[in-house]
C-alpha atoms as a PDB file:
ATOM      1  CA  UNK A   1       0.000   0.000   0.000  1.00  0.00           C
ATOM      2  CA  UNK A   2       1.419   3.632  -0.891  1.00  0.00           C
ATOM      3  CA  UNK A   3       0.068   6.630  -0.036  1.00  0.00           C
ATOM      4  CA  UNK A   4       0.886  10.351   0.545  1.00  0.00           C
ATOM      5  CA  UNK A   5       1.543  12.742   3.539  1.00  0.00           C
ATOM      6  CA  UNK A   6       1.420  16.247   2.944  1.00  0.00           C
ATOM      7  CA  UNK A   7       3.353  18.079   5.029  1.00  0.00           C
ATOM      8  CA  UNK A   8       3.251  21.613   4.006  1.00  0.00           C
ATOM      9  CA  UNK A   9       1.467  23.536   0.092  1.00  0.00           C
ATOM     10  CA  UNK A  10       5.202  22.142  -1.172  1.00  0.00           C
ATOM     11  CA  UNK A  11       6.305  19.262   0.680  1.00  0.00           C
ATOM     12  CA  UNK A  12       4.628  15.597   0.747  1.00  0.00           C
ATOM     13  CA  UNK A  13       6.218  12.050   2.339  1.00  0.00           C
ATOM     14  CA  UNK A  14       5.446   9.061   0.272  1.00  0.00           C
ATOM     15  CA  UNK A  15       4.675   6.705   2.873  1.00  0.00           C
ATOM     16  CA  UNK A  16       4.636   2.441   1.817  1.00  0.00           C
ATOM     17  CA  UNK A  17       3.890  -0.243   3.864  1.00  0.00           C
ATOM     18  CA  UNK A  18       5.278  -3.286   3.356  1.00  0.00           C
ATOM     19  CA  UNK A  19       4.725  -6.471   4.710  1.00  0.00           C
ATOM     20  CA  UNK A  20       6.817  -9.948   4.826  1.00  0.00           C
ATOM     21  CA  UNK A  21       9.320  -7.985   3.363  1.00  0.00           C
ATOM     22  CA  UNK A  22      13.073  -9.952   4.253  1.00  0.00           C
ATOM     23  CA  UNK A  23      15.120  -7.920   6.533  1.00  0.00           C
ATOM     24  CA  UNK A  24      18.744  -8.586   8.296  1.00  0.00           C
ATOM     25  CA  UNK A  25      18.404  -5.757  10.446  1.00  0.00           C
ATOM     26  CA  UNK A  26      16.440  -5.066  13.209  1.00  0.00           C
ATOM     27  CA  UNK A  27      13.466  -2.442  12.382  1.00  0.00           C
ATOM     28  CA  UNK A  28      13.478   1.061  13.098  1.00  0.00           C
ATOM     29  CA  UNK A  29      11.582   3.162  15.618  1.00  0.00           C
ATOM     30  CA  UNK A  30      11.011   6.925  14.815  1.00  0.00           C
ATOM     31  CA  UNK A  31       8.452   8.683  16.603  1.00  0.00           C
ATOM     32  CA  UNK A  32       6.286   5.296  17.232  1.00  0.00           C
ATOM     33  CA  UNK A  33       6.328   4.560  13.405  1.00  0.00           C
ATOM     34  CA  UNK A  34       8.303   1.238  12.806  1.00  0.00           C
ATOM     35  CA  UNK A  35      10.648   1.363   9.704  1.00  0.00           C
ATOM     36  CA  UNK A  36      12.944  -0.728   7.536  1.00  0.00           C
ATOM     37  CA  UNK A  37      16.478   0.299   8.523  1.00  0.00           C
ATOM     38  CA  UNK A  38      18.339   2.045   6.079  1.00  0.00           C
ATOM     39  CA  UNK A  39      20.354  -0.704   4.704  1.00  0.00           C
ATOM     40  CA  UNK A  40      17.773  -3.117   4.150  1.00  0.00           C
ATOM     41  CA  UNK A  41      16.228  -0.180   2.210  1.00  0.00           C
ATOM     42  CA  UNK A  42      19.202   0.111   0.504  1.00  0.00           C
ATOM     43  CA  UNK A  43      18.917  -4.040  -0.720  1.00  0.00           C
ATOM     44  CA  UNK A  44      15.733  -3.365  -2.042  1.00  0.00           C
ATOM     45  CA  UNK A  45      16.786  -0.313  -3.964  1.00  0.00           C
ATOM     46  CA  UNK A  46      20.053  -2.374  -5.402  1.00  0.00           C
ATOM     47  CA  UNK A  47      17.561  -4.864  -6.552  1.00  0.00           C
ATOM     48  CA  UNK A  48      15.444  -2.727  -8.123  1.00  0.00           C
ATOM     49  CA  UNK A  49      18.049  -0.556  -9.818  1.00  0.00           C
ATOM     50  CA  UNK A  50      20.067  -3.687 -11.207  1.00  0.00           C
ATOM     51  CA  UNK A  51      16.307  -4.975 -12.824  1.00  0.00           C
ATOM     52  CA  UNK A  52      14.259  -1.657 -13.518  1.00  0.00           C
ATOM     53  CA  UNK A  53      16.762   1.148 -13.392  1.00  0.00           C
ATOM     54  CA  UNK A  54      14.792   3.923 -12.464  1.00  0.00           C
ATOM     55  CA  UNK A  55      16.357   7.094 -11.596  1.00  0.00           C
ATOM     56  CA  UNK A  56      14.599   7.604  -7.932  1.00  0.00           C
ATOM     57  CA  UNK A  57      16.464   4.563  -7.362  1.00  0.00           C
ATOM     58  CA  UNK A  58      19.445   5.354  -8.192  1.00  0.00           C
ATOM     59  CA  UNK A  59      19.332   9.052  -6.852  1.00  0.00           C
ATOM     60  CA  UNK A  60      18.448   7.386  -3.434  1.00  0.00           C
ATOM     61  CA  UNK A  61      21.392   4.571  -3.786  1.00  0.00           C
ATOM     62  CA  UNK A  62      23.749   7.674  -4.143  1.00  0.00           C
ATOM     63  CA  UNK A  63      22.326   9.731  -1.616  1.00  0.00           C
ATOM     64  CA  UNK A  64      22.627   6.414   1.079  1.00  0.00           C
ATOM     65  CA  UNK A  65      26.019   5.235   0.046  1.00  0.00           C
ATOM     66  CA  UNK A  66      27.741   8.578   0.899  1.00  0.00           C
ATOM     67  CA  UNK A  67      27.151   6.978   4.431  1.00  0.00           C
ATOM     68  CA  UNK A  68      27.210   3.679   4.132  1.00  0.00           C
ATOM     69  CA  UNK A  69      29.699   2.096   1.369  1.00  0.00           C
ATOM     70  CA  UNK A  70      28.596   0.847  -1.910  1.00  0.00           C
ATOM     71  CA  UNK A  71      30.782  -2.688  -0.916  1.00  0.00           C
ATOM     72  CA  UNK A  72      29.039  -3.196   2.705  1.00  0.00           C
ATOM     73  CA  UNK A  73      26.161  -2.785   1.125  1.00  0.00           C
ATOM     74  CA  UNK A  74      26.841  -5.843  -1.815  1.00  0.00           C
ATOM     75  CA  UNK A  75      28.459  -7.660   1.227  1.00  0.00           C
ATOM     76  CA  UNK A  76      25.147  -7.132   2.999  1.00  0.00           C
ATOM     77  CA  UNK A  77      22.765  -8.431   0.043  1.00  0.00           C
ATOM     78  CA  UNK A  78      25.581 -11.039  -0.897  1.00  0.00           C
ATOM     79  CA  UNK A  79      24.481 -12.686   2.714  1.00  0.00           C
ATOM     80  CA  UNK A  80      21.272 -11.595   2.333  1.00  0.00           C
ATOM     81  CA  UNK A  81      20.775 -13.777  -0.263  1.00  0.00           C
ATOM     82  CA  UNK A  82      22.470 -16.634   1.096  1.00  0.00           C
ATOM     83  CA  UNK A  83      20.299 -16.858   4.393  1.00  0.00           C
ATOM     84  CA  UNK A  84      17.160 -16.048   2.662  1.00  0.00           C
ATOM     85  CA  UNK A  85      17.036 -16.749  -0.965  1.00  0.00           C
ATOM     86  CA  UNK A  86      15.276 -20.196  -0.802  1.00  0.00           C
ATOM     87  CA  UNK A  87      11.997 -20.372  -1.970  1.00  0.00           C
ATOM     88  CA  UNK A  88      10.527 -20.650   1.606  1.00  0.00           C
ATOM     89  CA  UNK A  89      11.544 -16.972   1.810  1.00  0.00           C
ATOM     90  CA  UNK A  90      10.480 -15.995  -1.652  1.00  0.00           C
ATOM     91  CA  UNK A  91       7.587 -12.584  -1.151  1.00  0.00           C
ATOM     92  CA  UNK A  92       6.120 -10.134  -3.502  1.00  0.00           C
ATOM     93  CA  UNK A  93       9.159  -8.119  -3.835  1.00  0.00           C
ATOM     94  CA  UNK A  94      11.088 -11.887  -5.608  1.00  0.00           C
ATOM     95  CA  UNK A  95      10.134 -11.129  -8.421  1.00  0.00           C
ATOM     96  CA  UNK A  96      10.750 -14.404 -11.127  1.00  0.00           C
ATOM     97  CA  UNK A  97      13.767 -13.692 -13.325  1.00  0.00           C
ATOM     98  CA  UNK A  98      15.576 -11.089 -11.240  1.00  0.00           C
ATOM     99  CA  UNK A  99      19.184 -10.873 -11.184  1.00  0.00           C
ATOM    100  CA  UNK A 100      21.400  -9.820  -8.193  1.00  0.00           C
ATOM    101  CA  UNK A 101      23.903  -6.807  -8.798  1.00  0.00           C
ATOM    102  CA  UNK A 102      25.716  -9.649  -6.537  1.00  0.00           C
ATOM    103  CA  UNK A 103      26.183 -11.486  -9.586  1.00  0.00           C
ATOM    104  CA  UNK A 104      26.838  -8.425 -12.383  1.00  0.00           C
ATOM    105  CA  UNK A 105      27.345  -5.198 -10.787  1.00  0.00           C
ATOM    106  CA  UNK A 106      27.697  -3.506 -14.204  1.00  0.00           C
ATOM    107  CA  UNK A 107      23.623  -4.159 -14.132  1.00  0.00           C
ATOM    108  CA  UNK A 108      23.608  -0.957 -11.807  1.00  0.00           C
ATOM    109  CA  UNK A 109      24.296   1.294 -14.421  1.00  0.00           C
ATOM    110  CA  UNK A 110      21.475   0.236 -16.301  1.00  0.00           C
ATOM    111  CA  UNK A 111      20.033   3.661 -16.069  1.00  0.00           C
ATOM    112  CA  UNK A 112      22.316   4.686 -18.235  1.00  0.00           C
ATOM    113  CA  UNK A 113      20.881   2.497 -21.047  1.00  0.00           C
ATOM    114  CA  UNK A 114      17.611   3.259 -23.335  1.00  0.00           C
ATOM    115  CA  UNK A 115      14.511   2.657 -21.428  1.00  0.00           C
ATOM    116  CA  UNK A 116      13.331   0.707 -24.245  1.00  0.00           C
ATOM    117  CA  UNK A 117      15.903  -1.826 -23.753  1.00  0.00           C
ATOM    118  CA  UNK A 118      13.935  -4.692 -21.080  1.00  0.00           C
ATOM    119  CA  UNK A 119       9.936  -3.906 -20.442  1.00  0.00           C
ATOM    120  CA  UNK A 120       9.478  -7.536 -18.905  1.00  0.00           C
ATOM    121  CA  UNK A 121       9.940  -5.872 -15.286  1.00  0.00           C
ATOM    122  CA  UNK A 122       7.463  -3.699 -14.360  1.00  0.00           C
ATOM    123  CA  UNK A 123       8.476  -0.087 -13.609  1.00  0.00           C
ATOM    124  CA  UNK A 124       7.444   3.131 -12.112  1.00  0.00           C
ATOM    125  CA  UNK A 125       4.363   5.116 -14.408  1.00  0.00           C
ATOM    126  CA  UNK A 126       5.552   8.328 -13.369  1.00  0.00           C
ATOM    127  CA  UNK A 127       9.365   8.533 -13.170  1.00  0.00           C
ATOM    128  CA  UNK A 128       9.536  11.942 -12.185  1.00  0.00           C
ATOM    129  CA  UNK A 129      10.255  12.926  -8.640  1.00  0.00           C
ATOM    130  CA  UNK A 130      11.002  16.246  -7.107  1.00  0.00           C
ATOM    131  CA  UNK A 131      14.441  17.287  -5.533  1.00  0.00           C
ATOM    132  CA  UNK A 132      14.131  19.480  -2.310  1.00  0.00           C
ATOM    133  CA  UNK A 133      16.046  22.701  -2.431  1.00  0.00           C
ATOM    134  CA  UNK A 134      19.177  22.507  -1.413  1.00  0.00           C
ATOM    135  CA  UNK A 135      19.803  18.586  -2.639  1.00  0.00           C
ATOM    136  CA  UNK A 136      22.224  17.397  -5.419  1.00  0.00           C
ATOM    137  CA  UNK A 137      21.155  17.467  -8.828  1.00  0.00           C
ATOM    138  CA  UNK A 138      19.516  14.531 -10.672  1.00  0.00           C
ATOM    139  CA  UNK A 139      22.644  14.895 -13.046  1.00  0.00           C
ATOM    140  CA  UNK A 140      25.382  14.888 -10.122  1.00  0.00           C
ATOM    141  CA  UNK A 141      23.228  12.272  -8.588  1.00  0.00           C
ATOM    142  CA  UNK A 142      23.946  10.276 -11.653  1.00  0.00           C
ATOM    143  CA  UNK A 143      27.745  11.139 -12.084  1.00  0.00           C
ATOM    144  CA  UNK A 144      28.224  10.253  -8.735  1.00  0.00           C
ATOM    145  CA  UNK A 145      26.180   6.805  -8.455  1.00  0.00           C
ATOM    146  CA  UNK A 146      28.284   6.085 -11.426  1.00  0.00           C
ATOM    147  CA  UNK A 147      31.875   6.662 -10.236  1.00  0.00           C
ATOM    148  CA  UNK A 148      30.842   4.693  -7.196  1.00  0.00           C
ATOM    149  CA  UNK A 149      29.779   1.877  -9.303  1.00  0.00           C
ATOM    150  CA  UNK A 150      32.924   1.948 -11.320  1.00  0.00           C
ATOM    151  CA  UNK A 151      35.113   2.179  -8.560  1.00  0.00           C
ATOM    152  CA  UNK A 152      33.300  -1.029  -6.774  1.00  0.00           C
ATOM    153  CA  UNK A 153      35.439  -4.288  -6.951  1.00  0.00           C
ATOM    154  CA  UNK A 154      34.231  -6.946  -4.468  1.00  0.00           C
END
């Protein structure tokens, strides 16, 4: 489920709730709302940007791994994978035919690539999002995800 918050006339929070969704790290508590931590966010973005490379998920993949390194974060889905990639642990978000950055990291510059190129995946209808004031650019967003993919070895 996915639905909006609005905060102010120019600010609103997209808000989804997940459930069964596999996590390795303990959830988050913020204010007495329960969250995914961080870097199990962070799994689900590399997942989706290796398979549907859309550009929210690769501006928030940038925006994350200037805290938390691009490698701990393939380290993290790497074991991620290998505790709970059975079937028994398959959910909505498994979707048949994915492929792990794990196994080709070069799939996370698939962004770069016509969007024409793979429509079995289902994407995003509206690819635009908006950039608060003060945030990087979509375009350094996307310099910057790439250098860090480039300069991954694992």
């Amino acid at each position: 489920m996915r639905f909006f918050l609005k905060v102010d006339w120019e600010q609103d929070i997209k808000v989804e709730v997940l459930q069964n969704a596999n996590r390795i790290h303990p959830v988050e508590e913020l204010q007495g709302v329960k969250l995914l931590a961080e870097r199990d966010i962070a799994m689900l973005k590399l997942m989706a940007c290796a398979n549907r490379a859309a550009q929210k998920d690769v501006y928030d993949l940038d925006f994350i791994t200037d805290r938390v390194p691009l490698k701990t974060l393939m380290q993290e889905l790497r074991e991620k994978e290998a505790r709970l990639g059975d079937d028994s642990n398959k959910t909505i978000f498994d979707l048949e035919g994915e492929i792990s950055p794990t196994q080709d990291p070069t799939l996370l510059l698939k962004f770069d690539q016509s969007k024409s190129a793979d429509k079995k995946l289902p994407g995003h209808s509206n690819q635009l999002f908006k950039i608060l004031p003060g945030y990087r650019s979509w375009m350094f967003a996307g310099s910057s995800w790439r250098r860090k993919v480039k300069r991954y070895s694992p």
